[in-house]
C-alpha atoms as a PDB file:
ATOM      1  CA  UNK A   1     -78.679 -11.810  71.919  1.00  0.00           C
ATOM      2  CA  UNK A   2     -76.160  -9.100  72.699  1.00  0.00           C
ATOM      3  CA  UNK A   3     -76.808  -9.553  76.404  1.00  0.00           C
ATOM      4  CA  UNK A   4     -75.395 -13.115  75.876  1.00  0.00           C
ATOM      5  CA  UNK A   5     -72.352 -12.190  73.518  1.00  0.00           C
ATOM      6  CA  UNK A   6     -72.112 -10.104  76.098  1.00  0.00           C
ATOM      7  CA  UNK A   7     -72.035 -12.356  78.983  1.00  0.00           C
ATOM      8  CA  UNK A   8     -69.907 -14.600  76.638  1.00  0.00           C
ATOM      9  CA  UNK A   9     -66.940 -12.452  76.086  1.00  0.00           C
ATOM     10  CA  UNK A  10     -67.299 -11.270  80.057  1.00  0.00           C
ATOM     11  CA  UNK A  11     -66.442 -15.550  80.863  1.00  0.00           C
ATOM     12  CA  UNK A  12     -63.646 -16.089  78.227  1.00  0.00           C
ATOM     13  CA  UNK A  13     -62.152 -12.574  79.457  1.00  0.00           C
ATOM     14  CA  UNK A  14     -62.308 -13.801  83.015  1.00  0.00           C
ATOM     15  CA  UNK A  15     -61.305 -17.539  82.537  1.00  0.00           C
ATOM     16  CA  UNK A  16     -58.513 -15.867  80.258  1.00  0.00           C
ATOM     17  CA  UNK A  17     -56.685 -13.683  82.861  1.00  0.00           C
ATOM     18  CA  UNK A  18     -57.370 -16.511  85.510  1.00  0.00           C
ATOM     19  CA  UNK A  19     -55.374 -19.307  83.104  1.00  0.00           C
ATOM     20  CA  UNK A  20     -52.566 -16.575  82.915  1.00  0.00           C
ATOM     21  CA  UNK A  21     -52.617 -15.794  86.401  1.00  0.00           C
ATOM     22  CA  UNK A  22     -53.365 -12.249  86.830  1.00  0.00           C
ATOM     23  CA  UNK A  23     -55.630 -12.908  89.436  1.00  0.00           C
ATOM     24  CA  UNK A  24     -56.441  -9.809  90.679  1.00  0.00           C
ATOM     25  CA  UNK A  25     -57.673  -9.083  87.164  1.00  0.00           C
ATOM     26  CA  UNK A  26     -59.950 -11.834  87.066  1.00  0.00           C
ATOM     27  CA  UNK A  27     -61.482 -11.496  90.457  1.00  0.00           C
ATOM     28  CA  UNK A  28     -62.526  -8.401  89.333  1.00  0.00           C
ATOM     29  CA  UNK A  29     -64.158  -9.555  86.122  1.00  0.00           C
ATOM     30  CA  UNK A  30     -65.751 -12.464  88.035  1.00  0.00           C
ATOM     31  CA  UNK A  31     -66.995 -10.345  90.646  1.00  0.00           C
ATOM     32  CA  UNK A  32     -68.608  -7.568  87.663  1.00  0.00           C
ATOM     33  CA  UNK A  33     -69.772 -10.903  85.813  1.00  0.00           C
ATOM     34  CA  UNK A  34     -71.687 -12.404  89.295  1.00  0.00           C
ATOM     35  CA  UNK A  35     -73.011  -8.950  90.095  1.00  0.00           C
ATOM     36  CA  UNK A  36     -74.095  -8.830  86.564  1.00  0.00           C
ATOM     37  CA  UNK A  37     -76.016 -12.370  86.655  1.00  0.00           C
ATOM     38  CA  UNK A  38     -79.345 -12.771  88.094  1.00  0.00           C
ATOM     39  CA  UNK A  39     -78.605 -16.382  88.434  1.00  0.00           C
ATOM     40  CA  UNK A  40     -75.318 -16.305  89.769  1.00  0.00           C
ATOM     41  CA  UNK A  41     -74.341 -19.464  88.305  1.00  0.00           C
ATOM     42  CA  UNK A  42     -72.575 -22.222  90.821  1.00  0.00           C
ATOM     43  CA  UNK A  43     -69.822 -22.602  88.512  1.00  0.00           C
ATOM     44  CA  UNK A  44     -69.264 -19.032  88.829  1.00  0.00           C
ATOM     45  CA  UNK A  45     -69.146 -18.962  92.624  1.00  0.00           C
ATOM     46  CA  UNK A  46     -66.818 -21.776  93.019  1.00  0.00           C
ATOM     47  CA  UNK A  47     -64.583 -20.451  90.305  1.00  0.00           C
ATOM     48  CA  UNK A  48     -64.752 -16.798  91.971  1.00  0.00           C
ATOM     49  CA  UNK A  49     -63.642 -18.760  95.359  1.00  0.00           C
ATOM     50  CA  UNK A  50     -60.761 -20.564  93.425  1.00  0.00           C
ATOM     51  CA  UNK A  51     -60.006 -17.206  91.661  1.00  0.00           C
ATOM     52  CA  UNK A  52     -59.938 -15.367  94.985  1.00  0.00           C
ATOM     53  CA  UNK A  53     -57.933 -18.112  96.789  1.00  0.00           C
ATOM     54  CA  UNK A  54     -55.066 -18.330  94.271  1.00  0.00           C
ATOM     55  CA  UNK A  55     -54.301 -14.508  94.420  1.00  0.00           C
ATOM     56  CA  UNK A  56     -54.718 -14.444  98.524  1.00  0.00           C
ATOM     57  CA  UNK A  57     -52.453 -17.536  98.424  1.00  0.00           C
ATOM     58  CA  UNK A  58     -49.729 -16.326  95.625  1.00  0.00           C
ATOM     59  CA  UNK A  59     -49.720 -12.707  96.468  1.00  0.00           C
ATOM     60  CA  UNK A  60     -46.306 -12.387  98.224  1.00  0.00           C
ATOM     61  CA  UNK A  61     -44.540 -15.401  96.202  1.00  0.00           C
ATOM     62  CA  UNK A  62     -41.510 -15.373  94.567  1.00  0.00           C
ATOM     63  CA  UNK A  63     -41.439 -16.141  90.705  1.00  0.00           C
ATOM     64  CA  UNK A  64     -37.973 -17.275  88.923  1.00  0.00           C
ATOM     65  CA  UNK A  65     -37.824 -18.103  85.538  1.00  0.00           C
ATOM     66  CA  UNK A  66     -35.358 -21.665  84.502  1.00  0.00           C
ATOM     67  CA  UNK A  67     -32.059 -21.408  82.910  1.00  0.00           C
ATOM     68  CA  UNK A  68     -33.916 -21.907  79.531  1.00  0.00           C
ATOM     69  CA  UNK A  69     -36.922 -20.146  80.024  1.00  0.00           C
ATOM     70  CA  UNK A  70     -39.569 -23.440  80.104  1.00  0.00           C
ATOM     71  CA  UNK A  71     -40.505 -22.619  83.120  1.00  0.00           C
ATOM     72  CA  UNK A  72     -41.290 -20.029  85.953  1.00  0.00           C
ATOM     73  CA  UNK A  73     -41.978 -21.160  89.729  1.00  0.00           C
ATOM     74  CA  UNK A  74     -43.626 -18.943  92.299  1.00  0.00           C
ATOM     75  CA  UNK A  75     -42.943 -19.901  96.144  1.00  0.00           C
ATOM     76  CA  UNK A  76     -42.980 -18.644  99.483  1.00  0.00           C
ATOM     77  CA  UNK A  77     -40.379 -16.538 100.689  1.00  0.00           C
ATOM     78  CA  UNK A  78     -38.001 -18.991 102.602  1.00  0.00           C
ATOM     79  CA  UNK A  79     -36.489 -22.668 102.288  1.00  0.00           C
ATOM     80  CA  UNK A  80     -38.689 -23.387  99.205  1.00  0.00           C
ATOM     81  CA  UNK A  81     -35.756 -21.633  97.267  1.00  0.00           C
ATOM     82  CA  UNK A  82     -33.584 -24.867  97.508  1.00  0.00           C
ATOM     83  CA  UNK A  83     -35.949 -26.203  95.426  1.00  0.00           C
ATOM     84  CA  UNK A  84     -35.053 -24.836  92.489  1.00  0.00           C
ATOM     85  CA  UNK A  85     -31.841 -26.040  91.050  1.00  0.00           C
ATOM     86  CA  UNK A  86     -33.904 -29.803  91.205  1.00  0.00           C
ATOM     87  CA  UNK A  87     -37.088 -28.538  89.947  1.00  0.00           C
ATOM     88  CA  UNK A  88     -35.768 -26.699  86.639  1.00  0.00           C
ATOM     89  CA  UNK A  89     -33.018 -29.445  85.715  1.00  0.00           C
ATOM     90  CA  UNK A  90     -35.393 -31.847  85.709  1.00  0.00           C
ATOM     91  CA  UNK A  91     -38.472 -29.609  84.188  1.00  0.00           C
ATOM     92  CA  UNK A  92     -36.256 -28.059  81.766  1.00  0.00           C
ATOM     93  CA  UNK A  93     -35.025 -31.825  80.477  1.00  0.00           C
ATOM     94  CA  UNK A  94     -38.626 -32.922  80.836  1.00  0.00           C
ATOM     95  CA  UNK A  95     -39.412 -30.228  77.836  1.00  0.00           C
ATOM     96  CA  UNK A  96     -37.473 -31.151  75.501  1.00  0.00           C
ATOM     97  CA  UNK A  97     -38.342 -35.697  76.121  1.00  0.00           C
ATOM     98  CA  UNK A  98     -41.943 -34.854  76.048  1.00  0.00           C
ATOM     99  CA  UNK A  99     -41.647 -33.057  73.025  1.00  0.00           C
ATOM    100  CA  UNK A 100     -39.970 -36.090  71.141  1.00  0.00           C
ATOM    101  CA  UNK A 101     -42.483 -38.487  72.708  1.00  0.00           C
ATOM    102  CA  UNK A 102     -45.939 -36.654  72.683  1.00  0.00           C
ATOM    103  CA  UNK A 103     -45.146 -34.154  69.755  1.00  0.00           C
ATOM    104  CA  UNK A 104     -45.959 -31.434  71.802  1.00  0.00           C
ATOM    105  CA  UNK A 105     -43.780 -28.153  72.747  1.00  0.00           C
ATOM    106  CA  UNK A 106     -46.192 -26.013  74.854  1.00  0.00           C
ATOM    107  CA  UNK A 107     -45.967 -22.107  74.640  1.00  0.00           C
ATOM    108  CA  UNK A 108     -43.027 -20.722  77.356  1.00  0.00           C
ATOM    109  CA  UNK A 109     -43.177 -20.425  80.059  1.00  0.00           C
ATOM    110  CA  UNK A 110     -45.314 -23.025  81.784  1.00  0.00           C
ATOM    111  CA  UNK A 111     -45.909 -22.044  85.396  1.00  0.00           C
ATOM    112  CA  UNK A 112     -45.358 -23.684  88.519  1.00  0.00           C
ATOM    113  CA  UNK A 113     -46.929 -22.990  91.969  1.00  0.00           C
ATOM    114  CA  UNK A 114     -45.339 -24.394  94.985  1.00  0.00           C
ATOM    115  CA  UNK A 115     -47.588 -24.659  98.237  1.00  0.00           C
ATOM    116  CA  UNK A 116     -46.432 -25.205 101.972  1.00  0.00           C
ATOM    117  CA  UNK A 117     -48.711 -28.062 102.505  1.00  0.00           C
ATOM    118  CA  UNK A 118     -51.664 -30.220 101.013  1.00  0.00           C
ATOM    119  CA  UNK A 119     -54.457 -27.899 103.031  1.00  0.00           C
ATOM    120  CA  UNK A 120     -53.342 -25.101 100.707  1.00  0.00           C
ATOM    121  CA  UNK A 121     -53.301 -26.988  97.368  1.00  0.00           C
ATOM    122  CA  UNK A 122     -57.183 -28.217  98.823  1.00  0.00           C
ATOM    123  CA  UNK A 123     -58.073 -23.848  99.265  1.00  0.00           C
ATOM    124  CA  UNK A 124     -56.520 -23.130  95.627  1.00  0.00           C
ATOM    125  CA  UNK A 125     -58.458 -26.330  93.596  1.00  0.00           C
ATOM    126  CA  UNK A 126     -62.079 -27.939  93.830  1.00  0.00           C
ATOM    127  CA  UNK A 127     -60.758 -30.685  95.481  1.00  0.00           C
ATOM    128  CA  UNK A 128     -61.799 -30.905  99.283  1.00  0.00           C
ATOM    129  CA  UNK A 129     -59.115 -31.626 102.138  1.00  0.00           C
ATOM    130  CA  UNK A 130     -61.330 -35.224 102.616  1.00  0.00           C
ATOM    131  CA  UNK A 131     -60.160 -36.091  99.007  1.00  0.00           C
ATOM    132  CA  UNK A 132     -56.426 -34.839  99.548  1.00  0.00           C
ATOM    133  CA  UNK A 133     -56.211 -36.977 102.948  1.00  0.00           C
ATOM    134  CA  UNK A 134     -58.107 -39.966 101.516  1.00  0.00           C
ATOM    135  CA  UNK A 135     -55.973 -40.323  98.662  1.00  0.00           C
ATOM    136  CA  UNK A 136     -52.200 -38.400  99.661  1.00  0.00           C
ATOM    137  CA  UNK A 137     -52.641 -36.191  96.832  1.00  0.00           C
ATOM    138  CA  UNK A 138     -50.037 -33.696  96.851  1.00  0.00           C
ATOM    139  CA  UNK A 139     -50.180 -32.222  93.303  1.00  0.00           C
ATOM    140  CA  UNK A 140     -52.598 -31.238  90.482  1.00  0.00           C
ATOM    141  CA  UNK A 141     -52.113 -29.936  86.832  1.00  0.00           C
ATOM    142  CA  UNK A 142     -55.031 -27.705  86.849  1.00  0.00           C
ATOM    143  CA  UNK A 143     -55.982 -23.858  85.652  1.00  0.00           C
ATOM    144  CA  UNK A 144     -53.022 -23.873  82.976  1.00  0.00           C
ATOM    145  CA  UNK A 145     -50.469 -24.388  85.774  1.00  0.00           C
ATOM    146  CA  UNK A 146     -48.472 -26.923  87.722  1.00  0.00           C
ATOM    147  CA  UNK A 147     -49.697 -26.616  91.687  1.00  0.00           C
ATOM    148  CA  UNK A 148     -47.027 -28.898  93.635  1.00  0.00           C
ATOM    149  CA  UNK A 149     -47.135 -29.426  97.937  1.00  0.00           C
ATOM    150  CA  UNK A 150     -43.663 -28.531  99.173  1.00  0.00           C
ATOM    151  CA  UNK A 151     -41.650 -31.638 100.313  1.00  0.00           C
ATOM    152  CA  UNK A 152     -41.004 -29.570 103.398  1.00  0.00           C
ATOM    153  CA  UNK A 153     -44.558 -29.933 104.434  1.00  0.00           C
ATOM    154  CA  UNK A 154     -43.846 -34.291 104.849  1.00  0.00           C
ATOM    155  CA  UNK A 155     -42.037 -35.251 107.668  1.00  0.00           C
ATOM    156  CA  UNK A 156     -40.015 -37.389 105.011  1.00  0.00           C
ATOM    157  CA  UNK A 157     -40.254 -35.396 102.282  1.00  0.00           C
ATOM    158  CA  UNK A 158     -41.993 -37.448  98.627  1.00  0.00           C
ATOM    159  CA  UNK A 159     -40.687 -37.773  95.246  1.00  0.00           C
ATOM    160  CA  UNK A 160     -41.679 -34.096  94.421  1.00  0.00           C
ATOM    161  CA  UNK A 161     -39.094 -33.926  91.336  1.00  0.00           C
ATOM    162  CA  UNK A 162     -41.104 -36.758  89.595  1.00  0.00           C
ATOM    163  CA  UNK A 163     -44.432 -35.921  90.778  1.00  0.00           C
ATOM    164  CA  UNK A 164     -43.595 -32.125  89.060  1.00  0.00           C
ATOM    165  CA  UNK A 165     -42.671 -33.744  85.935  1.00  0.00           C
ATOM    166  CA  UNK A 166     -45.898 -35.969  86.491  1.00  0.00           C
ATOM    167  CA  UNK A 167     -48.185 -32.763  86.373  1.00  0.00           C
ATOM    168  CA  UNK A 168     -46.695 -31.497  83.413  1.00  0.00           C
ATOM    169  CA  UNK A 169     -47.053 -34.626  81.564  1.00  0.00           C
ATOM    170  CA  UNK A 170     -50.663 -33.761  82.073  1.00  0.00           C
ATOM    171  CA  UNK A 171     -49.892 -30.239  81.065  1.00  0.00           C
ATOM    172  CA  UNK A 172     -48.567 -31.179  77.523  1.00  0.00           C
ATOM    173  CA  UNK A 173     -51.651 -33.606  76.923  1.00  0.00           C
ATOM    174  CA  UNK A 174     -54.271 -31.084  78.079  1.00  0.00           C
ATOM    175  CA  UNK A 175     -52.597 -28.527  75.337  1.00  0.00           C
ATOM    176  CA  UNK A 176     -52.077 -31.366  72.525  1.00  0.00           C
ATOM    177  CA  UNK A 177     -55.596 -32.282  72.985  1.00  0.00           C
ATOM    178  CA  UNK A 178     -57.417 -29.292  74.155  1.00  0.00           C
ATOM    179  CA  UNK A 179     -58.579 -31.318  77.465  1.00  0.00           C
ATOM    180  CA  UNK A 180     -60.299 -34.050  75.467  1.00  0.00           C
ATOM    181  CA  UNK A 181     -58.112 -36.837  76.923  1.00  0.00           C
ATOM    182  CA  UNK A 182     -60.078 -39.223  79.843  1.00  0.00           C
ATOM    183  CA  UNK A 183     -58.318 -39.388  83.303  1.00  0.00           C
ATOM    184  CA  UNK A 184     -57.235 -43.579  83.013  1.00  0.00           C
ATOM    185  CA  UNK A 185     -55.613 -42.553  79.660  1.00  0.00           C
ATOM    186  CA  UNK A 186     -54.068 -39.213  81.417  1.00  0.00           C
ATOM    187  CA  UNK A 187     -52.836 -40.749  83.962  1.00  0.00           C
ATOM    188  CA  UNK A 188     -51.408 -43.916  82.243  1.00  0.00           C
ATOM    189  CA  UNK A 189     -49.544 -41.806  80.044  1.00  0.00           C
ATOM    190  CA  UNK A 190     -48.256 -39.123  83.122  1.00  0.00           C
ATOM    191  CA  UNK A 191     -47.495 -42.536  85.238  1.00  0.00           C
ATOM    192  CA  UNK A 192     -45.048 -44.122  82.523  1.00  0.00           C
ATOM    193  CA  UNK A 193     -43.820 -41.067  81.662  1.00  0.00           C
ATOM    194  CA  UNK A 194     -42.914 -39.221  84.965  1.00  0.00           C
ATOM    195  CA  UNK A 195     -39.329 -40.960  85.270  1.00  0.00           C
ATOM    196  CA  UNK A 196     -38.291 -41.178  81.179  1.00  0.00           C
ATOM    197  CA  UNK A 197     -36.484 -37.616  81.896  1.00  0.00           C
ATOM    198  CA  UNK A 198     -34.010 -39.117  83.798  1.00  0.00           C
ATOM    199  CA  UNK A 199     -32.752 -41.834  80.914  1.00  0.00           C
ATOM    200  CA  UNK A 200     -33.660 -45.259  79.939  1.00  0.00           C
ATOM    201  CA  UNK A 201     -35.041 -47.843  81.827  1.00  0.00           C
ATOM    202  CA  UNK A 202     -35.797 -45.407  84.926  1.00  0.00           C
ATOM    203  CA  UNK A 203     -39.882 -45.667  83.783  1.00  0.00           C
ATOM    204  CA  UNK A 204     -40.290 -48.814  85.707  1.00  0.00           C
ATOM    205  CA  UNK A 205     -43.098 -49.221  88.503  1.00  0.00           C
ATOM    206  CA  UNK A 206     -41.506 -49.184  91.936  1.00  0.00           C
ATOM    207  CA  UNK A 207     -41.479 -52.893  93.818  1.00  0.00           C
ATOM    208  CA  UNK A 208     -44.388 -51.815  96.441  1.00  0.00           C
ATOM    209  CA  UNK A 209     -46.487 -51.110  93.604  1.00  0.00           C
ATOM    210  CA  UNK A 210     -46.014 -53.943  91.538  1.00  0.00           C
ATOM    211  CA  UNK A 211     -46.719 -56.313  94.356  1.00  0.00           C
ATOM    212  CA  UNK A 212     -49.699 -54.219  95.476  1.00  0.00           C
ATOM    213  CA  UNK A 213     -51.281 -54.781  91.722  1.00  0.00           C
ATOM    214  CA  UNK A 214     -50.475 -58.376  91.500  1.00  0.00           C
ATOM    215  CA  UNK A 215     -52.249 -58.816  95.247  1.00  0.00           C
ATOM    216  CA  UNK A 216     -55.240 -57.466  93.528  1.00  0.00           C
ATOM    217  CA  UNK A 217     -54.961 -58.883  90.705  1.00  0.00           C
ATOM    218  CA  UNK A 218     -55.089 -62.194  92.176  1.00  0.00           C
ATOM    219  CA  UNK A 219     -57.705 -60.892  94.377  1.00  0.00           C
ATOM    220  CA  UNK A 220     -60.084 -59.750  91.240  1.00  0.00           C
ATOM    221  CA  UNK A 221     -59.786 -56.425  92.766  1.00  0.00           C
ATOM    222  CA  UNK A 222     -58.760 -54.166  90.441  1.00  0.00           C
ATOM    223  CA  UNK A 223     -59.889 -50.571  90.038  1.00  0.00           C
ATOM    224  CA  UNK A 224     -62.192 -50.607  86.508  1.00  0.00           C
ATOM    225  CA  UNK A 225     -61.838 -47.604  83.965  1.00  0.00           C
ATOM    226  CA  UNK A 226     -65.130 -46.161  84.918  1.00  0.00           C
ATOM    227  CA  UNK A 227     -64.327 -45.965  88.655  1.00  0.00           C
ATOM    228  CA  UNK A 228     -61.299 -43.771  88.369  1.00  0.00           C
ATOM    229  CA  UNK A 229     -63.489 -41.293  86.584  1.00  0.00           C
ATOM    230  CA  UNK A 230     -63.946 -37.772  87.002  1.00  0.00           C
ATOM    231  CA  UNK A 231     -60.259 -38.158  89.184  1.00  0.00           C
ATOM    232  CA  UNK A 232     -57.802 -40.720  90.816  1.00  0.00           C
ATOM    233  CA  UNK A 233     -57.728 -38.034  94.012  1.00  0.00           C
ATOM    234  CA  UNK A 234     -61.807 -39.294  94.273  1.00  0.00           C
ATOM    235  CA  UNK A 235     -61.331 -42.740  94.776  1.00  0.00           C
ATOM    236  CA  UNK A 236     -62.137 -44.051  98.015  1.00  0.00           C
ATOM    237  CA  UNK A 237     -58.433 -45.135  99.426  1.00  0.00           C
ATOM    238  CA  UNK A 238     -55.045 -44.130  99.096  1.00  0.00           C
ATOM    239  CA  UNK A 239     -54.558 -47.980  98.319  1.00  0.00           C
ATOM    240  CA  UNK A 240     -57.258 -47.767  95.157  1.00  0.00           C
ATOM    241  CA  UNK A 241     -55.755 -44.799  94.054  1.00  0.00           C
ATOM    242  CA  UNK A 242     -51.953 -46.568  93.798  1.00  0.00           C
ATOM    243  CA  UNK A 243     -53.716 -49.483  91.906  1.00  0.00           C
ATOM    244  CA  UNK A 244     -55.655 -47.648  89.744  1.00  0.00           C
ATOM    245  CA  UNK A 245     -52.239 -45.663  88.591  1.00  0.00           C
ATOM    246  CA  UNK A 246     -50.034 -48.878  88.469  1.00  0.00           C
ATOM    247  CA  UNK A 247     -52.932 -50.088  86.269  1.00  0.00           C
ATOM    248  CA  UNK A 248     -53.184 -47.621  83.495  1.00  0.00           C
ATOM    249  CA  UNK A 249     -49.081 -47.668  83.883  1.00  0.00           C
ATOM    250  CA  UNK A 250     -49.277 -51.151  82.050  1.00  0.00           C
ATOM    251  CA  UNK A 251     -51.891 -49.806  79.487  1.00  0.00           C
ATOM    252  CA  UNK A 252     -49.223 -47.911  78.512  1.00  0.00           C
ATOM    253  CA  UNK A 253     -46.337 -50.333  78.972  1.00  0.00           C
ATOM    254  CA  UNK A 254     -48.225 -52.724  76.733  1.00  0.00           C
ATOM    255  CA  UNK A 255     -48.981 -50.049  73.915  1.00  0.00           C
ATOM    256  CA  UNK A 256     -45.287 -49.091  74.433  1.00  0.00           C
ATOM    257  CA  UNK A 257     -43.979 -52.566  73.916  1.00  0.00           C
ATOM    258  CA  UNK A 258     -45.769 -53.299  70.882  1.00  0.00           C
ATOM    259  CA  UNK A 259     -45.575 -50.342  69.136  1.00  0.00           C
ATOM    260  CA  UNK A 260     -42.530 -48.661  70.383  1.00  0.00           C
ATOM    261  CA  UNK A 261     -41.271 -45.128  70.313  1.00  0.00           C
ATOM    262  CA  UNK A 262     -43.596 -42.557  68.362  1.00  0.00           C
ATOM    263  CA  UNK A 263     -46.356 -44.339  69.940  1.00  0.00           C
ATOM    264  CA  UNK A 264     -47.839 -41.990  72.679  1.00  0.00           C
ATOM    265  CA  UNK A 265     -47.372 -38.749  69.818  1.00  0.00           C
ATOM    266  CA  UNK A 266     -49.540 -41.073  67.335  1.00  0.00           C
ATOM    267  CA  UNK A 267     -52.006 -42.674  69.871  1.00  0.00           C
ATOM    268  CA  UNK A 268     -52.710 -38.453  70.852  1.00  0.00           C
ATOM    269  CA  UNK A 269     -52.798 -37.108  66.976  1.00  0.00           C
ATOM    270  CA  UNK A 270     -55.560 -39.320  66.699  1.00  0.00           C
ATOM    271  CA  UNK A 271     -57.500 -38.010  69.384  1.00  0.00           C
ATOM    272  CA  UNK A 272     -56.279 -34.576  68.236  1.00  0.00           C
ATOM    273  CA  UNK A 273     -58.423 -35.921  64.773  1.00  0.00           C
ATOM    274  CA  UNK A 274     -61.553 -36.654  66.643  1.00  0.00           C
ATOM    275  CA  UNK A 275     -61.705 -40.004  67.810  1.00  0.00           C
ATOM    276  CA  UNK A 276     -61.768 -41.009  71.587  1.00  0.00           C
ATOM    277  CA  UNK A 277     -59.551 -42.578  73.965  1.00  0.00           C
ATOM    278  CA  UNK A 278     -60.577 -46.000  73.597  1.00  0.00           C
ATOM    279  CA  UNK A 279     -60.622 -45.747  69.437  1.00  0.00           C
ATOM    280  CA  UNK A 280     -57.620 -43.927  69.697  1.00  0.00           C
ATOM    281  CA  UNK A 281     -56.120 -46.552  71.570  1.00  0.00           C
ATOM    282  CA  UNK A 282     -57.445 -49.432  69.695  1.00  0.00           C
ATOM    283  CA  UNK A 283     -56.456 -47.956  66.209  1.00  0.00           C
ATOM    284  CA  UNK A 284     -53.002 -46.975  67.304  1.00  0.00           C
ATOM    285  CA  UNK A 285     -52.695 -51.000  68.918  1.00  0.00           C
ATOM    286  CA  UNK A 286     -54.077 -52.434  65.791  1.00  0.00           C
ATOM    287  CA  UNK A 287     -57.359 -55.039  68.349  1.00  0.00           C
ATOM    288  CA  UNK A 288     -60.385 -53.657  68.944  1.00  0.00           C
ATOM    289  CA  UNK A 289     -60.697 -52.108  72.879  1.00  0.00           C
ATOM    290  CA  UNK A 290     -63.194 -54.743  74.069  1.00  0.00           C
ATOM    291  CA  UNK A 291     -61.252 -57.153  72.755  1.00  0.00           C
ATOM    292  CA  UNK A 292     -58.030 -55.926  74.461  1.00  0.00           C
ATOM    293  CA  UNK A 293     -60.019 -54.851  78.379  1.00  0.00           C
ATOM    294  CA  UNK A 294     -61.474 -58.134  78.350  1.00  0.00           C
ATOM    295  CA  UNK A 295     -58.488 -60.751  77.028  1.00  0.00           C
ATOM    296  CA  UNK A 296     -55.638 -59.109  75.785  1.00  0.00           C
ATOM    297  CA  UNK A 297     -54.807 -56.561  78.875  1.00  0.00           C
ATOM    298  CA  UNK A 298     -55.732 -59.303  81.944  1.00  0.00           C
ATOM    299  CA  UNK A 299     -53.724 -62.142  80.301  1.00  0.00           C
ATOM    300  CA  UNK A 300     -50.844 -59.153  79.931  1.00  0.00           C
ATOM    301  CA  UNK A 301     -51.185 -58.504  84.064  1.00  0.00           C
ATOM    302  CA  UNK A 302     -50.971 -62.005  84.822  1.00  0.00           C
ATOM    303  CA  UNK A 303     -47.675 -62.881  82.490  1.00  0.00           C
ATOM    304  CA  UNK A 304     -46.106 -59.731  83.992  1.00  0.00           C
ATOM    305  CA  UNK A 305     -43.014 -61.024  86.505  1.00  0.00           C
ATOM    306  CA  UNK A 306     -43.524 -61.236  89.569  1.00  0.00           C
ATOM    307  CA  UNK A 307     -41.366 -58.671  91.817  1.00  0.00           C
ATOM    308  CA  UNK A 308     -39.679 -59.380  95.132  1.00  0.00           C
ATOM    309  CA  UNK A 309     -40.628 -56.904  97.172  1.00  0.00           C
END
């Protein structure tokens, strides 16, 4: 028994100094912890390899704190820095909306990492550089941090400013909810969300993606709940991955619409309670989930407009 409470305080110890990232401190517990362990758990190892790879990575970054102290950002040395100014207006503004609309201030500050390409963000995550180039991810809200791919590292450049504020969306949910929330619901909230920072109306889906949903709409093609689990970056396209976020987008848009403001805060206080996503959901819409995955939510997609595109 003590050996356990032992080996239990030796993982929360470990998994505590690697969620505030003093990494160096945590590879050592991990290391003590595997050289402890007769098993030498899997887990372990690839944690210990994530652990390792975020100090080798981070070790001669730059940290700056924004001008209100939400957030800190660690970068390489170099043009990164002209990053900055963008990052922490919008990140800073992004604190105070998603307080209002999920009821959630996370403790200060929330860090950033900024890598020079996609091959990095694969070394410092358990996502493989097959997953990264089959889908275009370029950032993950992971470890208690935001880990972003430099713009610089796209010949032209992606919506990195949005995509940031997308990751902390997830951020704020993860903390609300202590991690309970299921990806189509995290990722329908983080998609309608991303652009409310810069004022009203700016949440809208982008033409391409509106056309590329109602093509598979029409072509009973859409991505189901279940197949965007355990991540969007595991799906088997870069095409199925845009669907599958344009589709949880109008999950939210609907919930939005008929509910209004408040909404998203009293949809997650109810998970917060106990119930899942899809009672959480249904409670906080007022129909019953079947009801609304079968009927309500495909008769919504196809009374959409349509967009010129």
């Amino acid at each position: 028994s003590t050996r356990k409470e032992s080996s239990a305080a030796s993982d929360v110890y470990k998994r505590q100094a690697f969620y505030e990232q003093r990494y160096d401190e945590a590879l050592t517990l991990m290391d003590q912890a595997l050289a402890n362990s007769s098993s030498k758990p899997p887990g372990w190892v690839m944690l210990r390899e994530e652990i390792a790879a975020a100090g080798e990575v981070t070790r001669d970054y730059v940290t700056k704190t924004s001008p209100k102290g939400y957030f800190e950002i660690t970068y390489p040395k170099g043009k990164d820095e002209v990053l900055l100014p963008y990052a922490f207006d919008a990140l800073d503004e992004a604190y105070e909306v998603f307080g209002r609309e999920l009821g959630m201030r996370p403790a200060t500050p929330v860090r950033v990492e900024i890598y020079p390409n996609s091959l990095v963000l694969a070394k410092v995550s358990s996502l493989t550089e097959t997953d990264i180039k089959t889908t275009g991810t370029i950032a993950l809200c992971k470890y208690n941090r935001l880990m972003v791919t430099s713009p610089n590292a796209l010949l032209q450049g992606y919506g990195w400013v949005d995509t940031a504020v997308h990751e902390y969306v997830h951020y704020v949910i993860n903390h609300k909810t202590s991690a309970r929330v299921p990806i189509w619901m995290h990722e329908g909230l983080a998609k309608y969300l991303e652009k409310t920072w810069r004022g009203a109306g700016e949440h809208r889906l982008p033409p391409s993606s509106e056309k590329m949903l109602r093509d598979r709409l029409e072509a009973d093609d859409l991505v189901t709940f279940e197949q965007m689990h355990p991540s969007m970056a595991k799906l088997p396209s870069a095409e199925d991955a845009a669907t599958a976020y344009a589709e949880v987008y109008t999950v939210m848009e609907y919930l939005h619409r008929q509910k209004g403001e408040g909404v998203f805060a009293l949809m997650l206080d109810k998970m917060s309670a106990g119930l899942d996503a899809k009672q959480a959901y249904s409670a906080t819409l007022g129909v019953d989930f079947g009801d609304f995955e079968r009927t309500i939510w495909p008769s919504y997609l196809r009374s959409r407009p349509k967009v010129d595109f």
